[in-house]
Protein backbone atom coordinates (compact mmCIF):
# COMPACT_ATOMS: atom_id res chain seq x y z
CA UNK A 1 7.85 -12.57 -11.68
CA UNK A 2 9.75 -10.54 -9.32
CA UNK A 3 9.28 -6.44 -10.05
CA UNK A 4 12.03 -4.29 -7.46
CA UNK A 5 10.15 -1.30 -6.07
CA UNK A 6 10.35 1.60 -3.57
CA UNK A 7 7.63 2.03 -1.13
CA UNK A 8 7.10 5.38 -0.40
CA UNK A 9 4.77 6.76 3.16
CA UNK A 10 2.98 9.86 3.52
CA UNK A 11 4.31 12.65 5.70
CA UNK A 12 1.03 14.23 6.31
CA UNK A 13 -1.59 10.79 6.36
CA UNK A 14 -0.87 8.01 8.72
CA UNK A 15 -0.43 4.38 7.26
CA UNK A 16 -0.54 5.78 3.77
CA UNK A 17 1.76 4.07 1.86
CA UNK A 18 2.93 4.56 -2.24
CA UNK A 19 4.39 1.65 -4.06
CA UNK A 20 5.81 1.98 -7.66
CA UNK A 21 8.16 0.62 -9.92
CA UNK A 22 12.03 1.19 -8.88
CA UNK A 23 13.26 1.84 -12.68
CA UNK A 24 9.81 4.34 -12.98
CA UNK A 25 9.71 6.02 -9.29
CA UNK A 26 6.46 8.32 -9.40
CA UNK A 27 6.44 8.71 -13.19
CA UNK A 28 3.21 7.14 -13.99
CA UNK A 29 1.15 8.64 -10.62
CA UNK A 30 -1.05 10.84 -11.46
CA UNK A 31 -1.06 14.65 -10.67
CA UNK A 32 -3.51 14.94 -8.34
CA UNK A 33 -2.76 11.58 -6.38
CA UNK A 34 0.72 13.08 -5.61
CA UNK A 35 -0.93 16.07 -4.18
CA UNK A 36 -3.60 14.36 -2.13
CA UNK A 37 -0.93 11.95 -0.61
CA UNK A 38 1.45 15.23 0.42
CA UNK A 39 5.30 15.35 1.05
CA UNK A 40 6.22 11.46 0.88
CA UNK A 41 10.13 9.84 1.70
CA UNK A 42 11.15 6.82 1.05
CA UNK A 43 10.05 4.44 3.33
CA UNK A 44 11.62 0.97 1.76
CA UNK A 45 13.19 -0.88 -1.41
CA UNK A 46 12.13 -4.38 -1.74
CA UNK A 47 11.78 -7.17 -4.52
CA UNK A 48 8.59 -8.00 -4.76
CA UNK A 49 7.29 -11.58 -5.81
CA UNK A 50 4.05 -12.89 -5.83
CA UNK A 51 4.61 -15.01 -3.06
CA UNK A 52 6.09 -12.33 -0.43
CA UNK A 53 3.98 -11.75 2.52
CA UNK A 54 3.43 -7.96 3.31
CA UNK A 55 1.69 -6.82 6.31
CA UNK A 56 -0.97 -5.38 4.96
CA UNK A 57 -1.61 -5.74 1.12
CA UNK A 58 -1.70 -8.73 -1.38
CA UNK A 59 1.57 -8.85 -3.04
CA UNK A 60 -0.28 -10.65 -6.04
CA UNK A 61 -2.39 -7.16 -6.08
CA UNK A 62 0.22 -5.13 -6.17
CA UNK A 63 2.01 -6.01 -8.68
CA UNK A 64 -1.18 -6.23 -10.82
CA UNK A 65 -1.77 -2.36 -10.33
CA UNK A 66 2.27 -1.88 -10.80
CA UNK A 67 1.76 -3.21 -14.07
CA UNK A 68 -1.24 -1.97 -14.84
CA UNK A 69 -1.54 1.25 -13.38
CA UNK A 70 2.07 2.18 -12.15
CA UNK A 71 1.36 2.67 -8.83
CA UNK A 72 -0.67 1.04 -5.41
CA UNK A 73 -1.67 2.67 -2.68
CA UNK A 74 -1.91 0.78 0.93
CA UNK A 75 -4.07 2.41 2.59
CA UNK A 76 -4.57 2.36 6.86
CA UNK A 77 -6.38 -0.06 8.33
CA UNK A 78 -10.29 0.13 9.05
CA UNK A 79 -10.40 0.57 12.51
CA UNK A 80 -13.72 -0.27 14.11
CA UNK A 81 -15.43 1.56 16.79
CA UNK A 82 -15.38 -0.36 20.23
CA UNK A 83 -18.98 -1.85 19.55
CA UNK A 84 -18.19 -3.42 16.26
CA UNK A 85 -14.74 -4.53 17.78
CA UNK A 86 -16.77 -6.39 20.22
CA UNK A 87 -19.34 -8.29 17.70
CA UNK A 88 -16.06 -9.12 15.26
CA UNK A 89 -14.34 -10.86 18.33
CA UNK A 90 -17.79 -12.62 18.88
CA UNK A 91 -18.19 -13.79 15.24
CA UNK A 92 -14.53 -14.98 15.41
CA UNK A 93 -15.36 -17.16 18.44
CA UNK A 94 -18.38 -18.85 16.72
């Protein structure tokens, strides 16, 4: 399955990121969504498969929710205070 699809990033939220179908653009987001994400440009075009590695999303998820929904959002990264930053780097040691 390969889907082609424009990923879109939010002008207003950092690491925000809005991917739909290329043939459907923003057709099937809802309303409200739009408005919460703000002013968005297009960030990239890309064909995705389910074997593609993206930085920071499942490409097997995404295409569910294209299908599905119409629409994923990537959202930022938790980042972790310095303390919990600390005991992750720990755990990963053990």
């Amino acid at each position: 399955m390969k889907v082609l699809c424009k990923i879109y990033k939010s002008s207003s939220k950092a690491d925000f990121y809005l991917y739909v179908k290329y043939d459907e653009d923003v057709s099937r987001v809802p309303e409200a969504l739009l408005g919460n994400f703000g002013k968005y440009e297009l960030a990239m075009t890309l064909a995705l498969t389910p074997d593609r590695k993206l930085v920071s999303a499942d490409a097997v998820e995404v295409l569910s929710a294209l299908e599905e929904k119409g629409y994923f959002i990537q959202l930022p990264p938790q980042r972790l205070d310095p303390y919990m930053q600390d005991v992750c780097a720990k755990n990963e040691k053990l």
